[in-house]
Protein backbone atom coordinates (compact mmCIF):
# COMPACT_ATOMS: atom_id res chain seq x y z
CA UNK A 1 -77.08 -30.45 129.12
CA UNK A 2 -74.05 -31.54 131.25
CA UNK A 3 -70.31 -31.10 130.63
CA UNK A 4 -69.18 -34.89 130.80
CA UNK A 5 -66.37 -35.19 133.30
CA UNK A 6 -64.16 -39.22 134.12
CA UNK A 7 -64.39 -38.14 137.72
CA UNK A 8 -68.05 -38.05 138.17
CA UNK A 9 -71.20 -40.05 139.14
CA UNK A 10 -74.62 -38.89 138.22
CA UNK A 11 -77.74 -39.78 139.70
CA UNK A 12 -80.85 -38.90 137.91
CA UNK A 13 -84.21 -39.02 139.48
CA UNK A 14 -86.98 -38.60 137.41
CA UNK A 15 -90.98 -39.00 137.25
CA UNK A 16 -91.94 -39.88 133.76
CA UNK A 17 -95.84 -39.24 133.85
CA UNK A 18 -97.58 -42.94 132.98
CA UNK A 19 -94.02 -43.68 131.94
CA UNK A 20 -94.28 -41.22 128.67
CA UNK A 21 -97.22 -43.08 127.26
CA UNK A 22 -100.02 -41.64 126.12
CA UNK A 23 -103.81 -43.05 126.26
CA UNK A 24 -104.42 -43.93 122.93
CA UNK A 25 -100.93 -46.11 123.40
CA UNK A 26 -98.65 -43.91 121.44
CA UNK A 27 -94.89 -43.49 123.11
CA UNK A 28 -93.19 -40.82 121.58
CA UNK A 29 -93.03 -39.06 124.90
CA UNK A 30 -90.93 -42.09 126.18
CA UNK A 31 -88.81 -42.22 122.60
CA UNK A 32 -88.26 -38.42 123.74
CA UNK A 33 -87.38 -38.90 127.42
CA UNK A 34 -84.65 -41.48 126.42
CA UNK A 35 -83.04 -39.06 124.52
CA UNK A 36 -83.17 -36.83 127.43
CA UNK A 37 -81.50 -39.26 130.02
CA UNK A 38 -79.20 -40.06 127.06
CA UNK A 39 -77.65 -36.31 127.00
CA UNK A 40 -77.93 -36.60 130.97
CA UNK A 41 -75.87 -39.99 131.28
CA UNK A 42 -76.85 -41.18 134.38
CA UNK A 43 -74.92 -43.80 136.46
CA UNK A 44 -77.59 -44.06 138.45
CA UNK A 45 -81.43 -43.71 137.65
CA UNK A 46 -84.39 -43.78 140.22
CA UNK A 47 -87.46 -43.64 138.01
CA UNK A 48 -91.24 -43.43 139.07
CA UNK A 49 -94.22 -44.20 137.55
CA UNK A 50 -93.08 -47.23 135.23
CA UNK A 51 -96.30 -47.62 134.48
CA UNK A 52 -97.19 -51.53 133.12
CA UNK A 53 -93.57 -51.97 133.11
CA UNK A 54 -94.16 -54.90 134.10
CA UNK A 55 -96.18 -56.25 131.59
CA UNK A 56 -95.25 -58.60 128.40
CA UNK A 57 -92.07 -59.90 130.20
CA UNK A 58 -90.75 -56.66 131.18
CA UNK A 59 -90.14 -55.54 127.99
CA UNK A 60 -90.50 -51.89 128.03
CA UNK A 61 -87.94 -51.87 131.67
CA UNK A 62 -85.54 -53.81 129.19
CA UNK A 63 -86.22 -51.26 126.06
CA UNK A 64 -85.29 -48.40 128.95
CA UNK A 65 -81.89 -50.64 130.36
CA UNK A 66 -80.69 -50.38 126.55
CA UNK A 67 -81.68 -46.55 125.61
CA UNK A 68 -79.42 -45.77 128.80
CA UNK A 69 -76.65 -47.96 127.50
CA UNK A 70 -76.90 -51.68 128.80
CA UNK A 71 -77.59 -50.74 132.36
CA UNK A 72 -78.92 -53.23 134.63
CA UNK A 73 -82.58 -52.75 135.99
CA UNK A 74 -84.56 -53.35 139.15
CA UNK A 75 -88.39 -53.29 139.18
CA UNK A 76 -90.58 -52.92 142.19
CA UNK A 77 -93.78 -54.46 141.72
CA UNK A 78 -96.94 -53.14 140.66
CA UNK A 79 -100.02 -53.24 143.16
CA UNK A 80 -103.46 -53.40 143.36
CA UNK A 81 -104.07 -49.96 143.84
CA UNK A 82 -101.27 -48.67 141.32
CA UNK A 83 -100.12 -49.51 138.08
CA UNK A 84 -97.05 -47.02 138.01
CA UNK A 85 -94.06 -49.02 139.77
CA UNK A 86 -90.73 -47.59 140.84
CA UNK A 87 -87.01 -48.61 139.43
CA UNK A 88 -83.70 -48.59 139.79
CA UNK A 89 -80.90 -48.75 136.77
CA UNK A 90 -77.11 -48.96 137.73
CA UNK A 91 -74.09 -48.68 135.34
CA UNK A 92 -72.77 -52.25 135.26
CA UNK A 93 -69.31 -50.84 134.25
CA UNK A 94 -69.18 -48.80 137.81
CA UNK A 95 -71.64 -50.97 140.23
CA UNK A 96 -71.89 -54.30 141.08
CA UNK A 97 -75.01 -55.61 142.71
CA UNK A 98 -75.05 -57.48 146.15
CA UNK A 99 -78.68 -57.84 147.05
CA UNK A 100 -82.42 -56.43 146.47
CA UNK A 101 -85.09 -55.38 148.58
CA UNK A 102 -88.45 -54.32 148.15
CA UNK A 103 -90.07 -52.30 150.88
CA UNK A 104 -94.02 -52.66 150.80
CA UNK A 105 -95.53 -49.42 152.30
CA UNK A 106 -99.10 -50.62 152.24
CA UNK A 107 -100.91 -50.52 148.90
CA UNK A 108 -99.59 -47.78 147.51
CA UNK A 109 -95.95 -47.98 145.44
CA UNK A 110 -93.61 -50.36 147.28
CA UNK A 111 -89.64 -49.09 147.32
CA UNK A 112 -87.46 -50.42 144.98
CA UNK A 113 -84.35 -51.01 146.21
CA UNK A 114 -80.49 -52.38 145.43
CA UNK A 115 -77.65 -52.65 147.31
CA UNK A 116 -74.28 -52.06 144.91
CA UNK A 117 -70.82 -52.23 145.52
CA UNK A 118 -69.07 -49.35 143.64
CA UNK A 119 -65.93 -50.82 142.09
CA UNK A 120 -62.97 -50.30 143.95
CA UNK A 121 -64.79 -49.51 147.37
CA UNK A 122 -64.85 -51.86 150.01
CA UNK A 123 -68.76 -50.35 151.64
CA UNK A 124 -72.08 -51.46 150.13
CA UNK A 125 -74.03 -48.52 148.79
CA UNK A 126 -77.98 -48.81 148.92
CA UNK A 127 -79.94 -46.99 146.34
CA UNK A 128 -83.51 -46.94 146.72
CA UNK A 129 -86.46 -44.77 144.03
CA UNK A 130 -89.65 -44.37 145.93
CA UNK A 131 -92.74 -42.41 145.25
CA UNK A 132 -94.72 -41.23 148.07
CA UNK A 133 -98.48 -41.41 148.31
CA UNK A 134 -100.10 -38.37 146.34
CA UNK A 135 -103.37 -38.70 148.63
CA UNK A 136 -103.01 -39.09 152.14
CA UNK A 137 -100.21 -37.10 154.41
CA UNK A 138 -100.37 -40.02 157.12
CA UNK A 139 -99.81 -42.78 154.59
CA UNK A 140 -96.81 -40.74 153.21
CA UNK A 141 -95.80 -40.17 156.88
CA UNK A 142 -95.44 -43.67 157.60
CA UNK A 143 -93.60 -44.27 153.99
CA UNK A 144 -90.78 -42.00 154.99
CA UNK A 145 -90.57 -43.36 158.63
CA UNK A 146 -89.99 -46.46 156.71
CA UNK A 147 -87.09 -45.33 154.38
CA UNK A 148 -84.96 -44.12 157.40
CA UNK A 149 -84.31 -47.45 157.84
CA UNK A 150 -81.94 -46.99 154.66
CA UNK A 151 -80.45 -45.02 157.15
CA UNK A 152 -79.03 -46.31 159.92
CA UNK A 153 -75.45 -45.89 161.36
CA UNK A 154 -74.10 -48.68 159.88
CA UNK A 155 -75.48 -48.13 156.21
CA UNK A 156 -74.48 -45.68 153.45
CA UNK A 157 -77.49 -44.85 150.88
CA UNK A 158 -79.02 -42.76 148.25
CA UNK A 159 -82.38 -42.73 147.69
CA UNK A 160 -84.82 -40.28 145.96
CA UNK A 161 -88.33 -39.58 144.44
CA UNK A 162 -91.36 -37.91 143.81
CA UNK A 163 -92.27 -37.08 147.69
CA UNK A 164 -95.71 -35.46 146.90
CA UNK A 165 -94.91 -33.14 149.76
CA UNK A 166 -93.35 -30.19 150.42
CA UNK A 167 -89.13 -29.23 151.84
CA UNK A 168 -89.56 -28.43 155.80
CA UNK A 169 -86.79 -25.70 155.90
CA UNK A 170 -87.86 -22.31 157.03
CA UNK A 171 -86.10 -20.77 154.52
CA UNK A 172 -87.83 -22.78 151.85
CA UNK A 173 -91.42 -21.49 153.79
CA UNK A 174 -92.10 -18.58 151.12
CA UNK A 175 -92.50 -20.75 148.32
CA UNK A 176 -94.97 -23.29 149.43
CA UNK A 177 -98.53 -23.09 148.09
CA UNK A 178 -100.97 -20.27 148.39
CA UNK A 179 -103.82 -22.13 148.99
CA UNK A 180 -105.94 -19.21 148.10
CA UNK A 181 -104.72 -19.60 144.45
CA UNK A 182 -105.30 -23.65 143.98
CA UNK A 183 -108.46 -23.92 141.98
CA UNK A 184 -108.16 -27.78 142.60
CA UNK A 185 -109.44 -28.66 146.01
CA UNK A 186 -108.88 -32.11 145.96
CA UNK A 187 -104.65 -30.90 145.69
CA UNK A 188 -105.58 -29.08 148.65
CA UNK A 189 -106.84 -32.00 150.57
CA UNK A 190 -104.33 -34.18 149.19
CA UNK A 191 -101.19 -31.91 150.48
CA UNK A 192 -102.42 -30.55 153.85
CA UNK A 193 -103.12 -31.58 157.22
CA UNK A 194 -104.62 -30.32 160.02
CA UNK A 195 -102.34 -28.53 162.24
CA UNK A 196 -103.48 -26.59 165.73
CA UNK A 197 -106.54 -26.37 164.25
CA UNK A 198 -105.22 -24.77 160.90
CA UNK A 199 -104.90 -26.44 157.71
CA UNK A 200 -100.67 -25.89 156.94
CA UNK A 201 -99.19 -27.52 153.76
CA UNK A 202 -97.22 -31.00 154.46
CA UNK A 203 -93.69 -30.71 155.17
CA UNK A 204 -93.96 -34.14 157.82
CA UNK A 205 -92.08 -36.67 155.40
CA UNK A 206 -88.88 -34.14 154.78
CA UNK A 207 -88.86 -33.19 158.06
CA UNK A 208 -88.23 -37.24 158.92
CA UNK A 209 -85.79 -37.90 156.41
CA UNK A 210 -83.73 -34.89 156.79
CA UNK A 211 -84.44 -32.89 160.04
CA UNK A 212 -82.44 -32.24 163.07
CA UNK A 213 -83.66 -32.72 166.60
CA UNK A 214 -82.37 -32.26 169.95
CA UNK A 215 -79.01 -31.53 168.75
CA UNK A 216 -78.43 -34.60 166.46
CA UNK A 217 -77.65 -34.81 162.76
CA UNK A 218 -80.49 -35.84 160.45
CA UNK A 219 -80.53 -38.85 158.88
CA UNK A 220 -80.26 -38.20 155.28
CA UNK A 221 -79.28 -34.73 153.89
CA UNK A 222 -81.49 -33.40 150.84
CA UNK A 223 -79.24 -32.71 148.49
CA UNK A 224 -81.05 -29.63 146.79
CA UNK A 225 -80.67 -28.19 150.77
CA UNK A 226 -77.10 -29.30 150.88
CA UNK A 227 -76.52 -27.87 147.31
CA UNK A 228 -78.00 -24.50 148.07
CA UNK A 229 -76.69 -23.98 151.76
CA UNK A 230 -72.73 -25.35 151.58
CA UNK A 231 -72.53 -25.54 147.67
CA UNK A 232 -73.65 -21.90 147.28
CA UNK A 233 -75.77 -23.22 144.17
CA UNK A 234 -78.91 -21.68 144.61
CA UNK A 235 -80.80 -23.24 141.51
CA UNK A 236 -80.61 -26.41 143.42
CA UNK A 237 -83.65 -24.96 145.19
CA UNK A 238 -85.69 -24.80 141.91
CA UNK A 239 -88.74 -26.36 141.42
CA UNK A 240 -89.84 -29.86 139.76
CA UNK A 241 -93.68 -30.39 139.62
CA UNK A 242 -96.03 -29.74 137.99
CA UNK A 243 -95.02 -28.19 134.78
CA UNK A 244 -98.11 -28.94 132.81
CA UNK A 245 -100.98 -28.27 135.39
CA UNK A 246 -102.30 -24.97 136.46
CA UNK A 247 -104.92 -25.35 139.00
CA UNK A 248 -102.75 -26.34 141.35
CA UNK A 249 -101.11 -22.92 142.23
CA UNK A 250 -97.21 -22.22 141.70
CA UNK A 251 -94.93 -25.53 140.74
CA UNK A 252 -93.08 -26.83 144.01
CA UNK A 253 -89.91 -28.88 144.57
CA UNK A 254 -91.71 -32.13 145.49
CA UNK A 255 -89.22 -34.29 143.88
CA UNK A 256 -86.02 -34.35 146.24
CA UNK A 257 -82.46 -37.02 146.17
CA UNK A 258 -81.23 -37.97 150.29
CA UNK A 259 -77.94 -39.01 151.07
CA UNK A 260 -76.15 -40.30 154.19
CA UNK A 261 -73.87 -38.27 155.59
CA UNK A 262 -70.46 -40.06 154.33
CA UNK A 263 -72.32 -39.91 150.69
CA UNK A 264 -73.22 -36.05 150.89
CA UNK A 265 -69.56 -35.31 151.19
CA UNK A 266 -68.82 -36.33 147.94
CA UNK A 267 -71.60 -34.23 146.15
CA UNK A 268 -70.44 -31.34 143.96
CA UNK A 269 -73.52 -30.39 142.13
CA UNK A 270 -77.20 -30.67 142.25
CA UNK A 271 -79.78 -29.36 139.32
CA UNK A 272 -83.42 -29.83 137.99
CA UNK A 273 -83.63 -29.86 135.02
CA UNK A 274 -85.99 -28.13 132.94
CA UNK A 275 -86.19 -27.50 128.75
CA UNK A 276 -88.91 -27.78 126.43
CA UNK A 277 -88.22 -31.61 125.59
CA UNK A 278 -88.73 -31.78 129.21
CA UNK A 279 -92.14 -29.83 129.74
CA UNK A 280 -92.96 -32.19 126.24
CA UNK A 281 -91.87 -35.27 127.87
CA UNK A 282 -93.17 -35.27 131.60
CA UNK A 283 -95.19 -33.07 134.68
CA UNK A 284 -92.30 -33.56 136.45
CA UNK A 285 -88.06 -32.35 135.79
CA UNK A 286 -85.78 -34.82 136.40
CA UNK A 287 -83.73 -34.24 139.12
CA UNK A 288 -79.73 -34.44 138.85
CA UNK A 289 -76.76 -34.99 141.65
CA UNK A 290 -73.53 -34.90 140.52
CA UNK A 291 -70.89 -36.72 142.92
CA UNK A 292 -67.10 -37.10 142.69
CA UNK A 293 -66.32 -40.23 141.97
CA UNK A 294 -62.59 -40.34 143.79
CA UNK A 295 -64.22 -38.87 146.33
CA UNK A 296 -67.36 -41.44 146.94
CA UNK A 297 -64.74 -44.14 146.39
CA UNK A 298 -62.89 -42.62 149.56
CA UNK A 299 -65.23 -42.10 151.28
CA UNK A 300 -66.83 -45.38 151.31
CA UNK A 301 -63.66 -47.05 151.75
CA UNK A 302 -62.89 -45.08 154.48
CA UNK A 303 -66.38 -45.75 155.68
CA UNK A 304 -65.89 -49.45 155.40
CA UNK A 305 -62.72 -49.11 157.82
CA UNK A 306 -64.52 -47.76 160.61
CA UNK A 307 -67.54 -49.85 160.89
CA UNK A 308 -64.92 -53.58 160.91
């Protein structure tokens, strides 16, 4: 799927629905999703929905560590009110690991987050897979006020997910949802709010993590924006969920990768990718950003200079 260069870091994002297992307890969507991320060779994976990952020791995070080569994995944990964790694996051969957090959002998936120091780089880089509540637009409002704090000035981060809401850009305003053609009104409920007295689709959580206001920069960039406005890559824009239902009107680009500033510089490429081993293996695409690797070694150096 992806011409293999020495220079580059990929970072895969990527919803595995129930973590490819099916309900009579058979994997061979996981066996096939392995392969997948195998072809992809990710430096960097932020995977949703491990669901039970947890259980019997962790075996099944482990299983996934050694498909992907021997990487090193971080699990969130599991909560009351879901089953389907969030994770982080990082290329030991590239990233060393410094510290981990875990960001509870309420009951819904808490953030699972590293912080890695990419060899021969002097900054810390903070990674962080999240998967926004697919039910309520205030809980998932208050879940992306809480990643910003990946954020801040001092801090360099990427972090990405299944957002269960929709890009904020105006130019992305054609493609969201015609409500009209959703059969499923619970979807409808789930991904609007009320707005002026009209019910408009829910851009809030983007619009936090990567909108400008009174002049100032955003926080993060969203890399699919990036891609498609300064990278003139237009199929960044394409979209991720849900490739198996249709009740739910047209698919959208739910599942989005943010980057600080310093971090977006070094970006060359961002695709979803889609095949028929990966409308077999998952609802969702997995999500791919491509960085330089001399130049994200620069550019946290250089980004470690200015903040001593």
């Amino acid at each position: 799927m992806n011409k293999i260069d020495d220079d580059a870091i990929r970072v895969v994002s990527w919803n595995l629905e129930h973590n490819g297992t099916a309900r009579d307890g058979s994997n061979d969507r996981w066996h096939l999703a392995m392969d997948i991320l195998a072809d992809l060779r990710p430096h960097i994976l932020l995977r949703q929905e491990l669901t039970r990952a947890d259980m019997h020791g962790a075996r099944a995070v482990w299983a996934e560590a050694a498909r992907l080569g021997g990487h090193l994995p971080f699990l969130a944990g599991a909560t009351p009110e879901s089953a389907n964790p969030t994770g982080v694996y990082i290329d030991r051969e590239l990233f060393e690991p410094t510290e981990y957090f875990e960001h509870a959002t309420g009951m819904w998936h808490p953030v699972c987050n590293p912080v890695v120091r990419l060899r021969g780089a002097a900054a810390r880089l903070s990674l962080a897979s999240f998967h926004l509540c697919s039910f309520d637009p205030d809980r998932r409002l208050n879940e992306a006020r809480r990643l910003t704090i990946l954020g801040k000035p001092h801090m360099a981060a990427i972090i990405g997910g299944d957002c269960n809401s929709y890009p904020h850009s105006q130019s992305e305003a054609t493609t969201l949802p015609d409500w009209a053609e959703v059969e499923d009104r619970t979807h409808f409920e789930h991904r609007t709010l009320d707005w002026c007295g009209e019910r408009v689709p829910d851009t809030r959580p983007d619009h936090v993590l990567a909108g400008a206001h009174h002049g100032r920069p955003p926080v993060f960039a969203e890399l699919g924006h990036y891609s498609a406005t300064q990278l003139g890559q237009r199929g960044a824009l394409a979209p991720t969920a849900s490739l198996w239902r249709t009740d739910q009107g047209d698919m959208q680009r739910i599942d989005r990768i943010y980057a600080t500033p310093q971090v977006t510089e070094a970006l060359t490429s961002l695709e979803v990718i889609v095949n028929d081993e990966v409308r077999e293996a998952s609802d969702h695409c997995p999500v791919m950003a491509t960085f330089s690797l001399s130049r994200l070694r620069r550019a946290l150096t250089e980004f470690a200079q200015s903040a001593a």
